[in-house]
PDB file of N, CA and C in Angstrom:
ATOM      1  N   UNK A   1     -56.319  87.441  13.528  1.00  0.00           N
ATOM      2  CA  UNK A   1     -55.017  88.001  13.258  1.00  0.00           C
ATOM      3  C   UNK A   1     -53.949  86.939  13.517  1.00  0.00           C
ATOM      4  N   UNK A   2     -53.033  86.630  12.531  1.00  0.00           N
ATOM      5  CA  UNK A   2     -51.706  85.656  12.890  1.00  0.00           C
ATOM      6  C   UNK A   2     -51.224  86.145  14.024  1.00  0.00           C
ATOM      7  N   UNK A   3     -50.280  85.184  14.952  1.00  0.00           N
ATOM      8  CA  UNK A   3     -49.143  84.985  15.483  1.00  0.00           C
ATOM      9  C   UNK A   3     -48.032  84.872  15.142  1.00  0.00           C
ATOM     10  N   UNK A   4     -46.961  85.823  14.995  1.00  0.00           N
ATOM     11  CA  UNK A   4     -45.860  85.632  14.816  1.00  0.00           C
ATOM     12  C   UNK A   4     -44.797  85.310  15.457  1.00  0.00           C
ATOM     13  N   UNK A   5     -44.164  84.647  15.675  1.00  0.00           N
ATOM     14  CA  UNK A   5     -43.054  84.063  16.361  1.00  0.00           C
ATOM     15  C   UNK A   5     -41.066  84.657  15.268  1.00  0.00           C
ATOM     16  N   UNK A   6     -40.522  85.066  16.053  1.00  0.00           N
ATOM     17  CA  UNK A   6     -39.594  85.512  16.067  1.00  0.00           C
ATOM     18  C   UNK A   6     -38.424  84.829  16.934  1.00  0.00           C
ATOM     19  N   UNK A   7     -37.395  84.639  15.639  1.00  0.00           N
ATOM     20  CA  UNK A   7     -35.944  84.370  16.021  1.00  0.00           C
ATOM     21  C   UNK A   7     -34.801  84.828  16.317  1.00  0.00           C
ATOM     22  N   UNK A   8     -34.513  85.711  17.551  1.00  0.00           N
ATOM     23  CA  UNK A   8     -33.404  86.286  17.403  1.00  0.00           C
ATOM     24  C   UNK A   8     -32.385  86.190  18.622  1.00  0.00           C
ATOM     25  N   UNK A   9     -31.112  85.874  17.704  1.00  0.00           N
ATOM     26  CA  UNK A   9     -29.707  85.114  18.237  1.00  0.00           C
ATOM     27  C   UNK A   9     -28.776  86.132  17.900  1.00  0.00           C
ATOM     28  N   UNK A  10     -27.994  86.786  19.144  1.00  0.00           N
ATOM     29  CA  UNK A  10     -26.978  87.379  19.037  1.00  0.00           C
ATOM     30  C   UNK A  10     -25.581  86.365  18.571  1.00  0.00           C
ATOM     31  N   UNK A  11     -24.833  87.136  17.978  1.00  0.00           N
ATOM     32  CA  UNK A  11     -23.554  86.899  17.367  1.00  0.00           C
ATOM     33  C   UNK A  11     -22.753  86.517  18.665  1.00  0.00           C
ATOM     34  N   UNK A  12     -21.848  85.469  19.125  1.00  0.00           N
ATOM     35  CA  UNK A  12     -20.963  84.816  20.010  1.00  0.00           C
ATOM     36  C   UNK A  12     -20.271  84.081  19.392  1.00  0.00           C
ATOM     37  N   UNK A  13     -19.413  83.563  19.987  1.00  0.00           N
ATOM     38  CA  UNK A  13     -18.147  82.683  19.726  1.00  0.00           C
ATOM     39  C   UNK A  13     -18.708  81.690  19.167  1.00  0.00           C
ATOM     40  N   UNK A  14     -19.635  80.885  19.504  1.00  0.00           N
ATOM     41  CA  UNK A  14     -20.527  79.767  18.546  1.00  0.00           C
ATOM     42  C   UNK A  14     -21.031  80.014  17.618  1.00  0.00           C
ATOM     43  N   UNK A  15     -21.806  80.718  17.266  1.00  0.00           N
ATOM     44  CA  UNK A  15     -22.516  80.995  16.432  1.00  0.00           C
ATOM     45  C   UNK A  15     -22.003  82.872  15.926  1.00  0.00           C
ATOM     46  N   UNK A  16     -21.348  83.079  14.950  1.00  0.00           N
ATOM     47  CA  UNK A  16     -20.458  84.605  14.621  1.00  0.00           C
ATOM     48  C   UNK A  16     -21.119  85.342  14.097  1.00  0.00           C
ATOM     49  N   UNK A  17     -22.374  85.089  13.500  1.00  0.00           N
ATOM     50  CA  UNK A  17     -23.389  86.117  13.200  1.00  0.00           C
ATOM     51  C   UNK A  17     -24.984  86.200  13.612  1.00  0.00           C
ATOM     52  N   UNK A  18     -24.907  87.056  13.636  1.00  0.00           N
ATOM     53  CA  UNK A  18     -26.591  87.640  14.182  1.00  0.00           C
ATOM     54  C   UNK A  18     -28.067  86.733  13.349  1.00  0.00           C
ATOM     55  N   UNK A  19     -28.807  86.656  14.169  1.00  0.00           N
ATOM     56  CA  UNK A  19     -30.114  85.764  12.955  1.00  0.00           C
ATOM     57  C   UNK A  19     -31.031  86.434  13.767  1.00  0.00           C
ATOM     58  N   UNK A  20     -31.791  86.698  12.763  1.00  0.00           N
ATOM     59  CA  UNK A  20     -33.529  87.569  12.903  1.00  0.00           C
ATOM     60  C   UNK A  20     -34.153  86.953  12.010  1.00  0.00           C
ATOM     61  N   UNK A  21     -35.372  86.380  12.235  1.00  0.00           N
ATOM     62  CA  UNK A  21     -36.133  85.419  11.325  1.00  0.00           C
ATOM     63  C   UNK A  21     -37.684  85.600  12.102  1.00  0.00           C
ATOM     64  N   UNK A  22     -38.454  85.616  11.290  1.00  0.00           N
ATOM     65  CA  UNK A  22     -40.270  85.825  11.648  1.00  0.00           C
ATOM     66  C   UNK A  22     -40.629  84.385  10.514  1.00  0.00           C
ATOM     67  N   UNK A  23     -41.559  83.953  11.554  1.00  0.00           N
ATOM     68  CA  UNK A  23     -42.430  82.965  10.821  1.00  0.00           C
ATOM     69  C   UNK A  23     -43.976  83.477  11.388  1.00  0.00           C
ATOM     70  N   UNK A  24     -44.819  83.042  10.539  1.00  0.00           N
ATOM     71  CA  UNK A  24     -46.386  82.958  11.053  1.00  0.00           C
ATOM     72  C   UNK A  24     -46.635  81.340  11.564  1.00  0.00           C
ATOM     73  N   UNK A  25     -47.003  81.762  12.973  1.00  0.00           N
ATOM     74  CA  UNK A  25     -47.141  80.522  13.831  1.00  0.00           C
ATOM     75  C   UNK A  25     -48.662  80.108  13.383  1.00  0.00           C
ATOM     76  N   UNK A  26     -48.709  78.301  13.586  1.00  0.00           N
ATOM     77  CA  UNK A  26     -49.898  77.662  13.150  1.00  0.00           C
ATOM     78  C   UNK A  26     -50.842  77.251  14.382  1.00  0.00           C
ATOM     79  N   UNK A  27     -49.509  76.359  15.360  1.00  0.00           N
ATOM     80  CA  UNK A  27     -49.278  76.318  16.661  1.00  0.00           C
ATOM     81  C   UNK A  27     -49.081  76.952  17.855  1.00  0.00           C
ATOM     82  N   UNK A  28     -49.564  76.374  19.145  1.00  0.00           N
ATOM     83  CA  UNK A  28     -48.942  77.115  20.271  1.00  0.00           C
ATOM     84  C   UNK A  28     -47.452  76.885  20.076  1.00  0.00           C
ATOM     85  N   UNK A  29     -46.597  77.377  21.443  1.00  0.00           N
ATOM     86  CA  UNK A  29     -45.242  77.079  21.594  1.00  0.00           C
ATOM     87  C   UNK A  29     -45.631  75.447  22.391  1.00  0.00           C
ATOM     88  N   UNK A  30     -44.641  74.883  22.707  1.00  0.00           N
ATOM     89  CA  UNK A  30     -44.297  73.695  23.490  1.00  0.00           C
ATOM     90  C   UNK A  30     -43.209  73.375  23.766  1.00  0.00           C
ATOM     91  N   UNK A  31     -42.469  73.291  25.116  1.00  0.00           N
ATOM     92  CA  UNK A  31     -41.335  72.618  25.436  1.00  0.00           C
ATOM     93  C   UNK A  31     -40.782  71.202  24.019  1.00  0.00           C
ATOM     94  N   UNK A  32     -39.535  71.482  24.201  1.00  0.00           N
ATOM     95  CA  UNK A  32     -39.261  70.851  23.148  1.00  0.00           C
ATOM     96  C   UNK A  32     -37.535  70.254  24.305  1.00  0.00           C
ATOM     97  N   UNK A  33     -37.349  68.693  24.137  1.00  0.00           N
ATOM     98  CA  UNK A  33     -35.628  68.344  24.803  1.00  0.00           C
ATOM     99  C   UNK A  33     -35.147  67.672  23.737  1.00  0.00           C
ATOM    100  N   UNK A  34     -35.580  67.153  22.808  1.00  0.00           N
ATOM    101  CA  UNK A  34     -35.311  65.792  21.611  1.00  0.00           C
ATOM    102  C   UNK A  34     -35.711  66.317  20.460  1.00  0.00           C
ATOM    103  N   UNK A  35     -34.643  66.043  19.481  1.00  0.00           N
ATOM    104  CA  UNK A  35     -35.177  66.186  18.113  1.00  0.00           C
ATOM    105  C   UNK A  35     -34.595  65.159  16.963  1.00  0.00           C
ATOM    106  N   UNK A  36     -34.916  64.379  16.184  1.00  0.00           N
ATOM    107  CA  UNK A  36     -34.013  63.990  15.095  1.00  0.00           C
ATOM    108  C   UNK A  36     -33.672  64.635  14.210  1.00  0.00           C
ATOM    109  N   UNK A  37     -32.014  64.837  13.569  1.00  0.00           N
ATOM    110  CA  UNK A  37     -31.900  65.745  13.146  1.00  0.00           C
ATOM    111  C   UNK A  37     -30.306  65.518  12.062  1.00  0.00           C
ATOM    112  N   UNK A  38     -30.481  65.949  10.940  1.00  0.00           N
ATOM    113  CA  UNK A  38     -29.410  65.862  10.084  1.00  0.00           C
ATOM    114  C   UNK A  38     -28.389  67.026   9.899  1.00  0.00           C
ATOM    115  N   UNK A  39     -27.453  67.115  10.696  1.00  0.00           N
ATOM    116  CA  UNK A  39     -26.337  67.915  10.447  1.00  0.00           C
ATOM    117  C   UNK A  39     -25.582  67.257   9.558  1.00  0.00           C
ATOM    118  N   UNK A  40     -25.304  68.228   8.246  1.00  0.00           N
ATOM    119  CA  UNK A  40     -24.470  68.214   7.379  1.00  0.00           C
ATOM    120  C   UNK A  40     -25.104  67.248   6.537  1.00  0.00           C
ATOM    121  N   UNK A  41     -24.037  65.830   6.117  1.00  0.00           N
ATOM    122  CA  UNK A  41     -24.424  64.821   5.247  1.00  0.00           C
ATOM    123  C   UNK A  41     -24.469  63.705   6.048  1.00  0.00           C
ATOM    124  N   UNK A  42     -24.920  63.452   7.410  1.00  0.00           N
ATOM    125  CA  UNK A  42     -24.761  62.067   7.930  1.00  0.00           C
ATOM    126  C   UNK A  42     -26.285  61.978   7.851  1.00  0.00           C
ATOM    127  N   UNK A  43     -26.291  60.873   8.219  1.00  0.00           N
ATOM    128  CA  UNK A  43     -28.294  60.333   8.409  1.00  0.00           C
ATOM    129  C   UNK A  43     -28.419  61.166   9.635  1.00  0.00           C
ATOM    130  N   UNK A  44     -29.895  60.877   9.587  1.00  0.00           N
ATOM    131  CA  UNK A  44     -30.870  61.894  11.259  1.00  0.00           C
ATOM    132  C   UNK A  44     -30.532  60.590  12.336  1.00  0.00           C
ATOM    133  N   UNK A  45     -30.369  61.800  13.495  1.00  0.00           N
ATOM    134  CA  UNK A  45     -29.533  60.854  14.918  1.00  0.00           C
ATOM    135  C   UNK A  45     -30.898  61.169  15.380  1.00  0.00           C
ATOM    136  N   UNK A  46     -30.635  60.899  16.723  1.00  0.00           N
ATOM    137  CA  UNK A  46     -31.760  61.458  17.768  1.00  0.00           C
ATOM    138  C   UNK A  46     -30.651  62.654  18.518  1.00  0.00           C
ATOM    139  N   UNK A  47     -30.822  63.759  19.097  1.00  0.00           N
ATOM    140  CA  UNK A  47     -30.223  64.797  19.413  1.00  0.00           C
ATOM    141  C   UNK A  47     -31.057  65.092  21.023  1.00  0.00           C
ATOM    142  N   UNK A  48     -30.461  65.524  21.628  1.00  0.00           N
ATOM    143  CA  UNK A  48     -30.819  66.294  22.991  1.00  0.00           C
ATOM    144  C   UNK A  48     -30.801  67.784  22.619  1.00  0.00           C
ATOM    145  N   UNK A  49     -31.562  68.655  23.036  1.00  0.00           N
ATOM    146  CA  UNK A  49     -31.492  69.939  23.135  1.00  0.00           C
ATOM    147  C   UNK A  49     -32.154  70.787  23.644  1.00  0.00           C
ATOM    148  N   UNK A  50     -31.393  72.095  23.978  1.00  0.00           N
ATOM    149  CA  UNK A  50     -31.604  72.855  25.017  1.00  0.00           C
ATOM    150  C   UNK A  50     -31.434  74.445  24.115  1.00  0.00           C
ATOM    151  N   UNK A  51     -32.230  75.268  24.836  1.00  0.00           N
ATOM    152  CA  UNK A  51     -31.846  76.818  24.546  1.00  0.00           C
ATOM    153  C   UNK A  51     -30.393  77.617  25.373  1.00  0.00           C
ATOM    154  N   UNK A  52     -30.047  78.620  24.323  1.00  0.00           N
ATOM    155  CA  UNK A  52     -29.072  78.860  25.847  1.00  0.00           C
ATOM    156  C   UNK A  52     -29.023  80.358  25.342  1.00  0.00           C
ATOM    157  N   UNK A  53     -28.935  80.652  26.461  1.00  0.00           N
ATOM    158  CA  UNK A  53     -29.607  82.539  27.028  1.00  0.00           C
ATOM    159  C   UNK A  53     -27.228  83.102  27.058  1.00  0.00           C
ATOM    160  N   UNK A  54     -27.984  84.546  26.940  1.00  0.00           N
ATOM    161  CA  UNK A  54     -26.519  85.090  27.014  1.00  0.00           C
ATOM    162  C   UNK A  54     -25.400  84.445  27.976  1.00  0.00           C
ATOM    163  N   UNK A  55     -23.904  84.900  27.796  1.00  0.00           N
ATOM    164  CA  UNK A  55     -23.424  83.955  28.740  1.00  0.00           C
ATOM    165  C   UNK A  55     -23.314  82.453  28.914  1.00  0.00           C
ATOM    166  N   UNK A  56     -24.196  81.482  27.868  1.00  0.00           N
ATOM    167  CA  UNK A  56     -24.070  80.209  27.605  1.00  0.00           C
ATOM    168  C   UNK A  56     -24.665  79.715  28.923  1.00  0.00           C
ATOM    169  N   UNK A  57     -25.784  80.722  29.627  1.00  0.00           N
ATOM    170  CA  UNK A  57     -26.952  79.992  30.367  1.00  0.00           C
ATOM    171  C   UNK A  57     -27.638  78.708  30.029  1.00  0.00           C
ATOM    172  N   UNK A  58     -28.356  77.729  30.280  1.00  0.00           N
ATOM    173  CA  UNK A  58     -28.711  77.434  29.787  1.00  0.00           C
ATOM    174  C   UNK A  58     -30.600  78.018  29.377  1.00  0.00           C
ATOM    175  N   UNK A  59     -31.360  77.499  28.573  1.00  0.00           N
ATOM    176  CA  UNK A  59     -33.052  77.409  28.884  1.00  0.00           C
ATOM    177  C   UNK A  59     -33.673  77.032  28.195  1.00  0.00           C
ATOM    178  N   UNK A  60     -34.686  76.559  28.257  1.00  0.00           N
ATOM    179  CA  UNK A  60     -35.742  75.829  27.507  1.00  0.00           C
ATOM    180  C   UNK A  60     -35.970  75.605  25.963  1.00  0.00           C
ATOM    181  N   UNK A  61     -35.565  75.188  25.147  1.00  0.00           N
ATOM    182  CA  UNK A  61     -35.646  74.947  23.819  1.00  0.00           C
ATOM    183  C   UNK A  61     -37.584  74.970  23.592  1.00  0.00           C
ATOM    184  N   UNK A  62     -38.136  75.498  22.641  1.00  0.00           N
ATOM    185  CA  UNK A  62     -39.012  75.828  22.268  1.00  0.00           C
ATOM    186  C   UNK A  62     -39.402  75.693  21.137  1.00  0.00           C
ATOM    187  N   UNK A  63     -40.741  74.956  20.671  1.00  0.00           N
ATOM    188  CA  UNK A  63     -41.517  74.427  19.548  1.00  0.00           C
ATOM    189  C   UNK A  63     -42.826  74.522  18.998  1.00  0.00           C
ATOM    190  N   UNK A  64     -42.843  75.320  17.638  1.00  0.00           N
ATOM    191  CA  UNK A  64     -43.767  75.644  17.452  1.00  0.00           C
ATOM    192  C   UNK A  64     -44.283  75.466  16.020  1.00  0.00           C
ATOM    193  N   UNK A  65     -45.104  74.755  15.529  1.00  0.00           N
ATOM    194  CA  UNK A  65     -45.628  74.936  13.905  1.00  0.00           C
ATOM    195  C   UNK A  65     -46.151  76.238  12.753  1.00  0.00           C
ATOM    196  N   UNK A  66     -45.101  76.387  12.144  1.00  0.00           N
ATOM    197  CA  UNK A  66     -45.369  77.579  11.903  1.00  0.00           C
ATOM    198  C   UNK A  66     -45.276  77.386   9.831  1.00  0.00           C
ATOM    199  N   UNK A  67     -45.762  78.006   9.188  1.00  0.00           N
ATOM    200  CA  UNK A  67     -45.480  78.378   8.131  1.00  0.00           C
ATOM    201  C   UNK A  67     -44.024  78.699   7.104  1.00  0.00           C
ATOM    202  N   UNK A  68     -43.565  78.240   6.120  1.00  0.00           N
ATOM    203  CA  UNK A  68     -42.171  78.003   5.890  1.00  0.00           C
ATOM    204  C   UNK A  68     -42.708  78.380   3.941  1.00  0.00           C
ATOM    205  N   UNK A  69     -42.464  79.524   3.630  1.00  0.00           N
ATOM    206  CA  UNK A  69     -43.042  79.638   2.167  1.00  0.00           C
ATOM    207  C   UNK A  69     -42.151  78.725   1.316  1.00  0.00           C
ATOM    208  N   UNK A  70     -40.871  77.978   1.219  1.00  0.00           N
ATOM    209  CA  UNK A  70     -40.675  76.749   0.995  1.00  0.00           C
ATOM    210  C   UNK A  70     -41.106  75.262   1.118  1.00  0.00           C
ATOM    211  N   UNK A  71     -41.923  75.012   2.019  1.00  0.00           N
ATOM    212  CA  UNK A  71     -41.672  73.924   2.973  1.00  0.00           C
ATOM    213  C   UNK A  71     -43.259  73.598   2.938  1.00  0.00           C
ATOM    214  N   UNK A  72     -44.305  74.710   2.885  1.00  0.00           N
ATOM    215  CA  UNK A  72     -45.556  74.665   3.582  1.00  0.00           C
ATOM    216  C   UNK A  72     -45.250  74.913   5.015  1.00  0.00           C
ATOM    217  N   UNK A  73     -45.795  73.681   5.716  1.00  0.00           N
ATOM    218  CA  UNK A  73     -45.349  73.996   7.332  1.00  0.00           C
ATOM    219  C   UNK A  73     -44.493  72.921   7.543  1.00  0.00           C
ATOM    220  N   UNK A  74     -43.680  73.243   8.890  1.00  0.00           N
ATOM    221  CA  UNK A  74     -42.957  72.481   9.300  1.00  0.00           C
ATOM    222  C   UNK A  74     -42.423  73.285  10.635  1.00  0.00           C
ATOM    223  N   UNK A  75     -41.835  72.691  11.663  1.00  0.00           N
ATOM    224  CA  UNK A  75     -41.746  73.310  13.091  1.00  0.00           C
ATOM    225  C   UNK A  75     -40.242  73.585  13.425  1.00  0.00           C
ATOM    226  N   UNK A  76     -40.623  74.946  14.018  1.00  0.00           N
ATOM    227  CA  UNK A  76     -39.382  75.760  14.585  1.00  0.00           C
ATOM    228  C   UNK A  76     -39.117  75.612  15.506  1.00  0.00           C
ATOM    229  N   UNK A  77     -37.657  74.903  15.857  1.00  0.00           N
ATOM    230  CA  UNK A  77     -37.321  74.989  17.489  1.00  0.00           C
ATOM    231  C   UNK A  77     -36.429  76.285  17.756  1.00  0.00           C
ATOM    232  N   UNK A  78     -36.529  76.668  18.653  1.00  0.00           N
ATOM    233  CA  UNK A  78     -35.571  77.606  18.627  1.00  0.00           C
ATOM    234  C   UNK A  78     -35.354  77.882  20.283  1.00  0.00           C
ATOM    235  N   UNK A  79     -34.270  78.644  21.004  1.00  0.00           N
ATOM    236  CA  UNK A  79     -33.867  78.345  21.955  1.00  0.00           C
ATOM    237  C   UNK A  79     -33.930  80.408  22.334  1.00  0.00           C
ATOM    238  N   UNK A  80     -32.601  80.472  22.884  1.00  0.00           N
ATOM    239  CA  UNK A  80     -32.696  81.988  23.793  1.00  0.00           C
ATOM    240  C   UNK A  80     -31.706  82.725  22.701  1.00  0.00           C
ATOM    241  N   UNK A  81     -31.092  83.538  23.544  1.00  0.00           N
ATOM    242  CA  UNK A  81     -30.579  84.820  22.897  1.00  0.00           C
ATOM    243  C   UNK A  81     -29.400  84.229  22.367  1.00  0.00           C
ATOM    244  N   UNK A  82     -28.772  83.196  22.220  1.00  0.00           N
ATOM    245  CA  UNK A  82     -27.908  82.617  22.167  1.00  0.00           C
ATOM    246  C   UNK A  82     -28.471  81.600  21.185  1.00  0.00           C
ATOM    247  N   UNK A  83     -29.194  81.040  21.038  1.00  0.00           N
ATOM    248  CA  UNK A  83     -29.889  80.215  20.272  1.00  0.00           C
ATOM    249  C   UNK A  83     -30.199  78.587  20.524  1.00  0.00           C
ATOM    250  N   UNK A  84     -29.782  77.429  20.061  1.00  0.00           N
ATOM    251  CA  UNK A  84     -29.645  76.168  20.912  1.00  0.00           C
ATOM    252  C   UNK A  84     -28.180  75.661  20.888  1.00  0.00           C
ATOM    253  N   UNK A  85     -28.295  74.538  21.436  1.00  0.00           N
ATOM    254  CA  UNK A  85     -27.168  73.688  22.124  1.00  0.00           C
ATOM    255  C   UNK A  85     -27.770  72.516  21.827  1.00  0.00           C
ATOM    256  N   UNK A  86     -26.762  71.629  20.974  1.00  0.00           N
ATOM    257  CA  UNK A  86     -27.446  70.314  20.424  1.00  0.00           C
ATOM    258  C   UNK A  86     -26.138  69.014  21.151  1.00  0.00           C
ATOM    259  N   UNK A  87     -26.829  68.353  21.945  1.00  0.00           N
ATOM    260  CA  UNK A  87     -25.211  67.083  22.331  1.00  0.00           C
ATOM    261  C   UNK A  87     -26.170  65.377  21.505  1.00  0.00           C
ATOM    262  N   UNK A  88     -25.465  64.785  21.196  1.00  0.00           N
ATOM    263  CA  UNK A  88     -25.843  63.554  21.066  1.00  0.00           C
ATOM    264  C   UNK A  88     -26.066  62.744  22.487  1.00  0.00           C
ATOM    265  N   UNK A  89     -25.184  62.903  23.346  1.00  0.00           N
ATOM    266  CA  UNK A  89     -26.022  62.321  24.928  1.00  0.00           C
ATOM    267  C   UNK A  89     -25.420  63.181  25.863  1.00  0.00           C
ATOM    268  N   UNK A  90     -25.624  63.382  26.808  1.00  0.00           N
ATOM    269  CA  UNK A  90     -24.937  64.153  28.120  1.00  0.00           C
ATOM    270  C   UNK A  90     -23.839  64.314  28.152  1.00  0.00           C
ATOM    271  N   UNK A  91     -23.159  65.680  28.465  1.00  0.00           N
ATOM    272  CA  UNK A  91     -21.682  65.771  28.951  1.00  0.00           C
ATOM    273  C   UNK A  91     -20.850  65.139  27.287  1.00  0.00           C
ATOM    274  N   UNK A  92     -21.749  65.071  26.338  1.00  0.00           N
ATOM    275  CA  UNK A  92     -20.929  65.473  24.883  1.00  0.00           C
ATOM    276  C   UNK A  92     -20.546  66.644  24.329  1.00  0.00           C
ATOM    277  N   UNK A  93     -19.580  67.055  23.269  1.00  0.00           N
ATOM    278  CA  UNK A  93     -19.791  68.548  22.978  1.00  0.00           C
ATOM    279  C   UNK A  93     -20.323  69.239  22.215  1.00  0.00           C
ATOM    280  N   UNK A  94     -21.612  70.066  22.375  1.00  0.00           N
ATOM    281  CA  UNK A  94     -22.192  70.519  21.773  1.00  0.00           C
ATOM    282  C   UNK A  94     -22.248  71.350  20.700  1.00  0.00           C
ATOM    283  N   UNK A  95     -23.030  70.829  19.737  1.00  0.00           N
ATOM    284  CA  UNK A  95     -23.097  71.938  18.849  1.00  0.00           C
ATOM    285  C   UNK A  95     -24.028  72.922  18.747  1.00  0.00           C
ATOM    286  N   UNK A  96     -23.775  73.932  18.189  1.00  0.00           N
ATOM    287  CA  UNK A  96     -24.762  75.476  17.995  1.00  0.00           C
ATOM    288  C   UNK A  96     -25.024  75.522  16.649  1.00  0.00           C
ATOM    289  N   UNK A  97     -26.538  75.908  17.046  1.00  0.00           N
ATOM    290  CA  UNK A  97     -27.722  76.194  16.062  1.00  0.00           C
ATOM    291  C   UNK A  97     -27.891  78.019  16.073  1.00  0.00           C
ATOM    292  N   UNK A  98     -28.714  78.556  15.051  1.00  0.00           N
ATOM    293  CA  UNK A  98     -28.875  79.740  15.698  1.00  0.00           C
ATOM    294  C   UNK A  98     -30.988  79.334  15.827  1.00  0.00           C
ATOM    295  N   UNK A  99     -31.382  77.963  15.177  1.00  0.00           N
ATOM    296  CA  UNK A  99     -32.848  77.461  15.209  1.00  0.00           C
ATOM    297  C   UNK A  99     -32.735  75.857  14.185  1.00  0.00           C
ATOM    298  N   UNK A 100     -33.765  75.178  14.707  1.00  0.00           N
ATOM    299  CA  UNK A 100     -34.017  74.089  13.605  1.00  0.00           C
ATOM    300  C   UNK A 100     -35.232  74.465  12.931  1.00  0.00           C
ATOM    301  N   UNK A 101     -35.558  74.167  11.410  1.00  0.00           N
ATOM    302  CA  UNK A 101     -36.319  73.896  10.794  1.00  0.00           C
ATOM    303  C   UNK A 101     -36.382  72.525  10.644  1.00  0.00           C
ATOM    304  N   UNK A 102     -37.991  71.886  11.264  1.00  0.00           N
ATOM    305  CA  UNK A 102     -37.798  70.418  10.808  1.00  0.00           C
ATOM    306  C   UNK A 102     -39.239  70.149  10.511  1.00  0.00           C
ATOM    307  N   UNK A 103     -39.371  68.625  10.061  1.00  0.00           N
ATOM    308  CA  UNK A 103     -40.534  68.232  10.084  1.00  0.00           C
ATOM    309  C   UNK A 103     -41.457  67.963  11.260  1.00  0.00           C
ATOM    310  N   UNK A 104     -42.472  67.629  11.221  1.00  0.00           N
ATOM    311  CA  UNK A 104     -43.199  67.777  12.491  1.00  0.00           C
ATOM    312  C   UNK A 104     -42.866  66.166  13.060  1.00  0.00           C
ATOM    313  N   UNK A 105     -42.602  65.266  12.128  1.00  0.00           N
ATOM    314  CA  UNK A 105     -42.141  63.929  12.903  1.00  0.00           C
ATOM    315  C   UNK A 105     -40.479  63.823  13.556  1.00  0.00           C
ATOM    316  N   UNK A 106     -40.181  64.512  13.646  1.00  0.00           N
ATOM    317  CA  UNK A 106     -38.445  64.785  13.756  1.00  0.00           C
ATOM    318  C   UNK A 106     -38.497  65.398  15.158  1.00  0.00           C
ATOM    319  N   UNK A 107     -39.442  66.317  15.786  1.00  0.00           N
ATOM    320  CA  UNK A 107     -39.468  66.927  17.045  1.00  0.00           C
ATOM    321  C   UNK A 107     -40.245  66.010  18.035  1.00  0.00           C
ATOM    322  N   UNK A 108     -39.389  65.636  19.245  1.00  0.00           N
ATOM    323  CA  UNK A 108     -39.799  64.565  20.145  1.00  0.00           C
ATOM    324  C   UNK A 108     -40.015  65.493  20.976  1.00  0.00           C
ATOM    325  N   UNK A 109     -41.213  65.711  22.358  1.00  0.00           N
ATOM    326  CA  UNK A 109     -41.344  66.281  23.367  1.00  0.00           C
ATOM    327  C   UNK A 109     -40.507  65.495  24.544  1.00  0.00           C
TER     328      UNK A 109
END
């Protein structure tokens, strides 16, 4: 029987609408802090990231290979109820995700 893994990010000041998303997982989960990653139209940076729980807690960003009926596979990070928190280095200001879709070479442990 599949594993399904589920995305869901309440609506906050960062992120203004709700996301619910199911993938069929291929993979376990795995801690995930690094990712390369293309926001918008610039080239892929290297990124820091973190999950962050209601309240702009922080917690564990999370990674898993899962199925993408576009894509084939490719891996989901995804963070807490809040979703992630992306800085280019420490004490930068972060941006909000409500999840990444990336390739499997793009997610650094």
């Amino acid at each position: 029987m599949p594993r399904y893994v589920e995305v869901m990010v309440e609506a906050h000041d960062a992120i203004p609408e709700d996301c619910c998303m199911r993938y069929a997982a291929i993979s376990e989960d795995r801690t995930v802090t690094r990712v390369h990653w293309t926001p918008g139209r610039e080239e892929a940076r290297l990124w820091l990231v973190e999950g962050v729980d209601e309240d702009d807690a922080p917690c564990v960003a999370r990674a898993a290979t899962v199925e993408d009926s576009g894509a084939g596979s490719c891996v989901l990070v995804r963070g807490g109820s809040w979703g992630l928190r992306l800085r280019r280095a420490p004490g930068d200001a972060p941006l909000a995700e409500p999840y990444l879709l990336l390739p499997s070479d793009a997610v650094l442990e």
